[in-house]
N, C-alpha and C. Protein backbone atom coordinates (compact mmCIF):
# COMPACT_ATOMS: atom_id res chain seq x y z
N UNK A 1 142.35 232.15 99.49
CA UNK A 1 142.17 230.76 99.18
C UNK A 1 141.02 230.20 100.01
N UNK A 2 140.36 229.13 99.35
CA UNK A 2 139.03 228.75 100.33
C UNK A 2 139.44 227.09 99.61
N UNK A 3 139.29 226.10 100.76
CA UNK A 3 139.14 225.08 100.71
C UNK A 3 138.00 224.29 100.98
N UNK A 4 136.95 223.66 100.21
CA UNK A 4 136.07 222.78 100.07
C UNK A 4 136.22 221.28 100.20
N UNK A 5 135.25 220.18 101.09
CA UNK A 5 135.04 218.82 101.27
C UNK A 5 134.57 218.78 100.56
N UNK A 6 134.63 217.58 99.28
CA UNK A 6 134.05 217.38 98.25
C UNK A 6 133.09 216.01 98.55
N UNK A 7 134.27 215.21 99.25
CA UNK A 7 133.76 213.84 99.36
C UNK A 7 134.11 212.86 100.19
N UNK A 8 133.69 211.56 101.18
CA UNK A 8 134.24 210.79 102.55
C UNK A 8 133.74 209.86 101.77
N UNK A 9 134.72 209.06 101.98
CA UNK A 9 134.96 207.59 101.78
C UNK A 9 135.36 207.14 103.07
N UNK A 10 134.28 206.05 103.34
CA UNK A 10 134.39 205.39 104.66
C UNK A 10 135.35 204.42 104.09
N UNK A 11 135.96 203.41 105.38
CA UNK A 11 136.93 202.52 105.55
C UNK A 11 136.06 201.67 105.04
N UNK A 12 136.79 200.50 104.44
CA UNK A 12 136.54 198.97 104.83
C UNK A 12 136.08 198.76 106.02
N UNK A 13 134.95 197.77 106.25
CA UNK A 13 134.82 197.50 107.70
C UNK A 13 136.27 196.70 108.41
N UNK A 14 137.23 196.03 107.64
CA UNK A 14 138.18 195.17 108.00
C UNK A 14 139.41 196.24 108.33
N UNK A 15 139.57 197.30 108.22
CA UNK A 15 140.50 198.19 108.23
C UNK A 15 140.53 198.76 109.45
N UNK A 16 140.94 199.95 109.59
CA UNK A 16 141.28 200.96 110.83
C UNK A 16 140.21 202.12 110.38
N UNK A 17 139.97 202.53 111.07
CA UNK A 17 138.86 204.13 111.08
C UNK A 17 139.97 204.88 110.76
N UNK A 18 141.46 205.07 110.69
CA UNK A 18 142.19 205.56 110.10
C UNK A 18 142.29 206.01 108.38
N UNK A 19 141.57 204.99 107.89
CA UNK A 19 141.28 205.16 106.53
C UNK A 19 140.59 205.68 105.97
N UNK A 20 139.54 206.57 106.69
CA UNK A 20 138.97 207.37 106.14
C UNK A 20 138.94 208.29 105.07
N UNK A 21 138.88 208.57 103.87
CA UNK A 21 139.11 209.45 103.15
C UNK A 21 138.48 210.53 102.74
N UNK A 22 138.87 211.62 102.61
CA UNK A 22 138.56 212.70 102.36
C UNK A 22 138.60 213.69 100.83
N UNK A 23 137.95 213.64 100.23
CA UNK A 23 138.29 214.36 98.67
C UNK A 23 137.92 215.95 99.11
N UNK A 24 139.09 216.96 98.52
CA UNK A 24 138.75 217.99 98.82
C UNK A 24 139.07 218.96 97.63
N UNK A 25 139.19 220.31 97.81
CA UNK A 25 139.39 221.25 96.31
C UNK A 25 140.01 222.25 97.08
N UNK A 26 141.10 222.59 96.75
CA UNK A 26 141.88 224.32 97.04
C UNK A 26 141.58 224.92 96.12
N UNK A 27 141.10 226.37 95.80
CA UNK A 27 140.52 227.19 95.15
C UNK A 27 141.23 228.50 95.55
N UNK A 28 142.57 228.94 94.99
CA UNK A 28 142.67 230.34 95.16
C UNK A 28 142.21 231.32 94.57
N UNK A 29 141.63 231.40 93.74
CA UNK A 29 140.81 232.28 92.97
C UNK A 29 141.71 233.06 91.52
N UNK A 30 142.77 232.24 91.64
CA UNK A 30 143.61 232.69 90.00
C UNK A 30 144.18 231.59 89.61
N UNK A 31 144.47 229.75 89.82
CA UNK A 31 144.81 229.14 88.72
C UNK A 31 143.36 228.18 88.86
N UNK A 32 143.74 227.11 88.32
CA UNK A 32 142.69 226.01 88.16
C UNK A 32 142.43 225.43 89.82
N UNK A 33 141.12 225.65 90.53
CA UNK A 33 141.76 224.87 91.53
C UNK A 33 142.06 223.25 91.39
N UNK A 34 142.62 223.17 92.33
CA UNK A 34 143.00 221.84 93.01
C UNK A 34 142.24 220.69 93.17
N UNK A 35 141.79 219.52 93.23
CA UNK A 35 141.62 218.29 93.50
C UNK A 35 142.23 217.37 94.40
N UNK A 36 141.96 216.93 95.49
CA UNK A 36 143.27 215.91 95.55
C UNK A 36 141.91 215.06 96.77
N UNK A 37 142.44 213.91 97.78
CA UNK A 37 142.13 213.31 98.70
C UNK A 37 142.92 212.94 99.34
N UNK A 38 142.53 213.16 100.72
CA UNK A 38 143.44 212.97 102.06
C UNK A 38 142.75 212.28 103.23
N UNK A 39 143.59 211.34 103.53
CA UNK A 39 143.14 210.17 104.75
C UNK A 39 143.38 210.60 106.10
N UNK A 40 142.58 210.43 106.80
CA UNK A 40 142.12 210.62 108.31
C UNK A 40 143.55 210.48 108.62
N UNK A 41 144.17 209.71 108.91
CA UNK A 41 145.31 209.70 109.47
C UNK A 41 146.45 210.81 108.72
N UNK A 42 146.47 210.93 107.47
CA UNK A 42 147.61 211.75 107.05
C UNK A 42 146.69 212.83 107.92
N UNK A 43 145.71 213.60 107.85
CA UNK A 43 145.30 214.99 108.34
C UNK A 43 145.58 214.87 109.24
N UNK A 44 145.45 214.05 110.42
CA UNK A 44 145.94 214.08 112.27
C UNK A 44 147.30 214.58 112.05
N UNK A 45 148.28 213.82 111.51
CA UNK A 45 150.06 214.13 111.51
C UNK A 45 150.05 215.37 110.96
N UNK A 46 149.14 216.20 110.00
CA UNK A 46 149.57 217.45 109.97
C UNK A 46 149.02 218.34 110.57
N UNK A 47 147.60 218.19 111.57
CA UNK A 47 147.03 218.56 112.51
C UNK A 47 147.86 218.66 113.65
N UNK A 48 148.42 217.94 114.21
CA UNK A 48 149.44 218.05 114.95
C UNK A 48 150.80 218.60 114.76
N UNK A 49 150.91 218.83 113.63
CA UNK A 49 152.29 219.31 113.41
C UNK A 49 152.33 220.92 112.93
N UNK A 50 151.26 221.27 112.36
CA UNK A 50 151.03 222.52 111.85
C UNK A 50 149.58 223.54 112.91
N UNK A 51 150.41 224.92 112.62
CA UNK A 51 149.00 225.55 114.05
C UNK A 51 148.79 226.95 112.66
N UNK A 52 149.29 226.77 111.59
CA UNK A 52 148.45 228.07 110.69
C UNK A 52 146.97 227.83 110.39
N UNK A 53 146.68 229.18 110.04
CA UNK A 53 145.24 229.13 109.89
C UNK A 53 144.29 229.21 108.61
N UNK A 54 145.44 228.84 107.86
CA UNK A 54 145.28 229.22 106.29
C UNK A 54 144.24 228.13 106.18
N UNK A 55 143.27 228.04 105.14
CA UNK A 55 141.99 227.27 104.33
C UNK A 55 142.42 225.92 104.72
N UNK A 56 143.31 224.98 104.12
CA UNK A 56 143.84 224.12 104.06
C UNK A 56 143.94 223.68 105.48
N UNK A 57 144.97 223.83 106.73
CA UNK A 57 145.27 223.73 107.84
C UNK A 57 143.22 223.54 108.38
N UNK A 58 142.85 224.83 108.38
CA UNK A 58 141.32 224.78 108.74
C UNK A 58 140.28 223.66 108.61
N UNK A 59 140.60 223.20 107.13
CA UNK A 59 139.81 222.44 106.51
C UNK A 59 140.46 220.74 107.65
N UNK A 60 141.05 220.68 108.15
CA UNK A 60 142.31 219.65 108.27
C UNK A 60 141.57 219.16 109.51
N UNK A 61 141.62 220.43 110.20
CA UNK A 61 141.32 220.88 111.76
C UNK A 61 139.48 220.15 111.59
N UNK A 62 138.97 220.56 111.02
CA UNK A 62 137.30 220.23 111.04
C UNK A 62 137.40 219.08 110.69
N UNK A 63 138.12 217.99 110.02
CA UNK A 63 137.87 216.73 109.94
C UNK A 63 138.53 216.04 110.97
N UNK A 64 139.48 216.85 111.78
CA UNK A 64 139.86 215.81 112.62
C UNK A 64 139.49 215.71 113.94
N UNK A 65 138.51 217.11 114.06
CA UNK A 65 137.90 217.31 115.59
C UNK A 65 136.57 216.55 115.29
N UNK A 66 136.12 216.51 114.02
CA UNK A 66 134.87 215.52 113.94
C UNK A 66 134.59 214.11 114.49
N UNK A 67 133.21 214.07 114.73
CA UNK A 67 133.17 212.80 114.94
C UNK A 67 132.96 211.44 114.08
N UNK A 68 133.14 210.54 113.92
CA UNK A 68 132.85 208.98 113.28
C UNK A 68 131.58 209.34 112.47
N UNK A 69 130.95 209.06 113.10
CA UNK A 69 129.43 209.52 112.92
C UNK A 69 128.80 211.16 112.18
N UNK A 70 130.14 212.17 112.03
CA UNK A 70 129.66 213.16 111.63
C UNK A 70 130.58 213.52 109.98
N UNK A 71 131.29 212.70 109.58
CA UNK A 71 131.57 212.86 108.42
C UNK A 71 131.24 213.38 107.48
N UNK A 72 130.17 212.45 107.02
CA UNK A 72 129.57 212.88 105.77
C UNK A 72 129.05 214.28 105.99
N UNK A 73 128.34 214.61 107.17
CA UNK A 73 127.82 216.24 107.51
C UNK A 73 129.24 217.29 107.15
N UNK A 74 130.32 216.74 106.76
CA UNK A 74 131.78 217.93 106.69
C UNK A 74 131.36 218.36 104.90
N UNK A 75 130.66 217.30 104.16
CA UNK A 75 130.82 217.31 102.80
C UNK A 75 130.29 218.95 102.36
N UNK A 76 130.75 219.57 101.61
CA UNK A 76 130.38 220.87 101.33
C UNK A 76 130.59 221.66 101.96
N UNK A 77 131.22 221.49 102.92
CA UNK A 77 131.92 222.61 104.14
C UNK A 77 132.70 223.56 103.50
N UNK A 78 132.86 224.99 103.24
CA UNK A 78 133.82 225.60 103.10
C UNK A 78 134.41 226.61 104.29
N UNK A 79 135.99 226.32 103.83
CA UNK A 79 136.96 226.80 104.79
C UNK A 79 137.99 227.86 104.01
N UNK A 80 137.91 229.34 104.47
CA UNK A 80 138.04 230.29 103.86
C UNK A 80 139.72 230.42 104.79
N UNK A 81 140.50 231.04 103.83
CA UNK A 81 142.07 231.76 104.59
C UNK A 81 142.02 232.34 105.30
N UNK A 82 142.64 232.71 106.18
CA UNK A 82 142.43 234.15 107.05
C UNK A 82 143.41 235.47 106.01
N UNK A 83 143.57 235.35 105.07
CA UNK A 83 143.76 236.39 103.86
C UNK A 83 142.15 236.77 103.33
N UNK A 84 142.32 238.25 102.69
CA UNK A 84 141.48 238.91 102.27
C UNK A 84 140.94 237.66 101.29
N UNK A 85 139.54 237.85 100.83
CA UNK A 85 138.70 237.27 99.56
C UNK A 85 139.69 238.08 98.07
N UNK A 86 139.91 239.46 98.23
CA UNK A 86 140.42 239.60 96.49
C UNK A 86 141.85 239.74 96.79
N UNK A 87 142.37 239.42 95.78
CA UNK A 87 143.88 239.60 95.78
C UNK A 87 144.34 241.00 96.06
N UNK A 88 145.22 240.81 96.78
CA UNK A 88 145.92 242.30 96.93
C UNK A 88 147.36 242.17 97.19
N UNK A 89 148.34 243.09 97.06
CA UNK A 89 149.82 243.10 97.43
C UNK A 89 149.99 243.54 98.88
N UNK A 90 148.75 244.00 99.74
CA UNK A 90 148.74 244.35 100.90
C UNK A 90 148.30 242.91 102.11
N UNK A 91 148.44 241.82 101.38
CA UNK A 91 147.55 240.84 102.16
C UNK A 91 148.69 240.33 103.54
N UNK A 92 148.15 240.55 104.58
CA UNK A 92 149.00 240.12 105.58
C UNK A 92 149.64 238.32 105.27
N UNK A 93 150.96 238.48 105.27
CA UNK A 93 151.26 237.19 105.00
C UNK A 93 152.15 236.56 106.81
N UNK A 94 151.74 235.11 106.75
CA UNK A 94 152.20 234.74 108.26
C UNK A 94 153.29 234.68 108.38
N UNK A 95 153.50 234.50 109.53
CA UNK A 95 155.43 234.87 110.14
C UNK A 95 155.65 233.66 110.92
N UNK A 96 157.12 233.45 110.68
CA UNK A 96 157.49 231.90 111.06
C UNK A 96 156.39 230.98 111.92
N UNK A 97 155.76 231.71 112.90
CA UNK A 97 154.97 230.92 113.94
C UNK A 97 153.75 230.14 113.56
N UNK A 98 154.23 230.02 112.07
CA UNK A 98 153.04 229.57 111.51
C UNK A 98 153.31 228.66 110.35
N UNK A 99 154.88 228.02 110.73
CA UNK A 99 155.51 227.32 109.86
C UNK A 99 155.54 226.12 110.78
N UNK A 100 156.03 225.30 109.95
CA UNK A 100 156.22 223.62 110.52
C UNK A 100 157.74 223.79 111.35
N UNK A 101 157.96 222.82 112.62
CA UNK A 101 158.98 223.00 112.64
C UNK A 101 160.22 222.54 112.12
N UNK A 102 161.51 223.78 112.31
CA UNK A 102 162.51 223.16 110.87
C UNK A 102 163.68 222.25 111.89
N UNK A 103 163.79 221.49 111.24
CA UNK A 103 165.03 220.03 111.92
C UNK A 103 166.36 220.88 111.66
């Protein structure tokens, strides 16, 4: 799986720098990828809550160690899995320590 920044949407000036938004694409390489957008603040709470290293988590991690000022430079970034590029039945898959924790 490889995850791509598509697009930053700055805040309102009247808002929080929290609002930042982020449009991005998950791409595993066998259905349609993905679409979606995610706000500066939702990525911190799962930045903090999650330590896998899969595309997604990665992609999460680079927008939230960024700076104010370096946003728009994330656009076109790609963030690759730590799984092989082709599919295989041999692909190392992660072990609990790489799960959220369970309540």
């Amino acid at each position: 799986m490889k995850a791509t920044i598509l697009s930053h949407e700055q805040a309102p000036s009247s808002n929080s720098a929290e609002i930042h938004r982020f449009g991005f694409e998950l791409d595993d390489g066998l259905a349609q990828p993905l679409r979606e957008t995610i706000s500066l603040r939702t990525a911190r709470v799962i930045v903090e809550n999650l330590e896998d290293g899969n595309a997604f988590i990665k992609m999460l991690q680079a927008i939230v160690s960024a700076k104010r000022n370096e946003y728009d430079s994330l656009i076109g970034n790609v963030y690759p899995d730590h799984f092989r590029e082709s599919p295989s039945s041999d692909r190392p898959m992660p072990g609990p320590h790489s799960e959220a924790p369970q309540p």
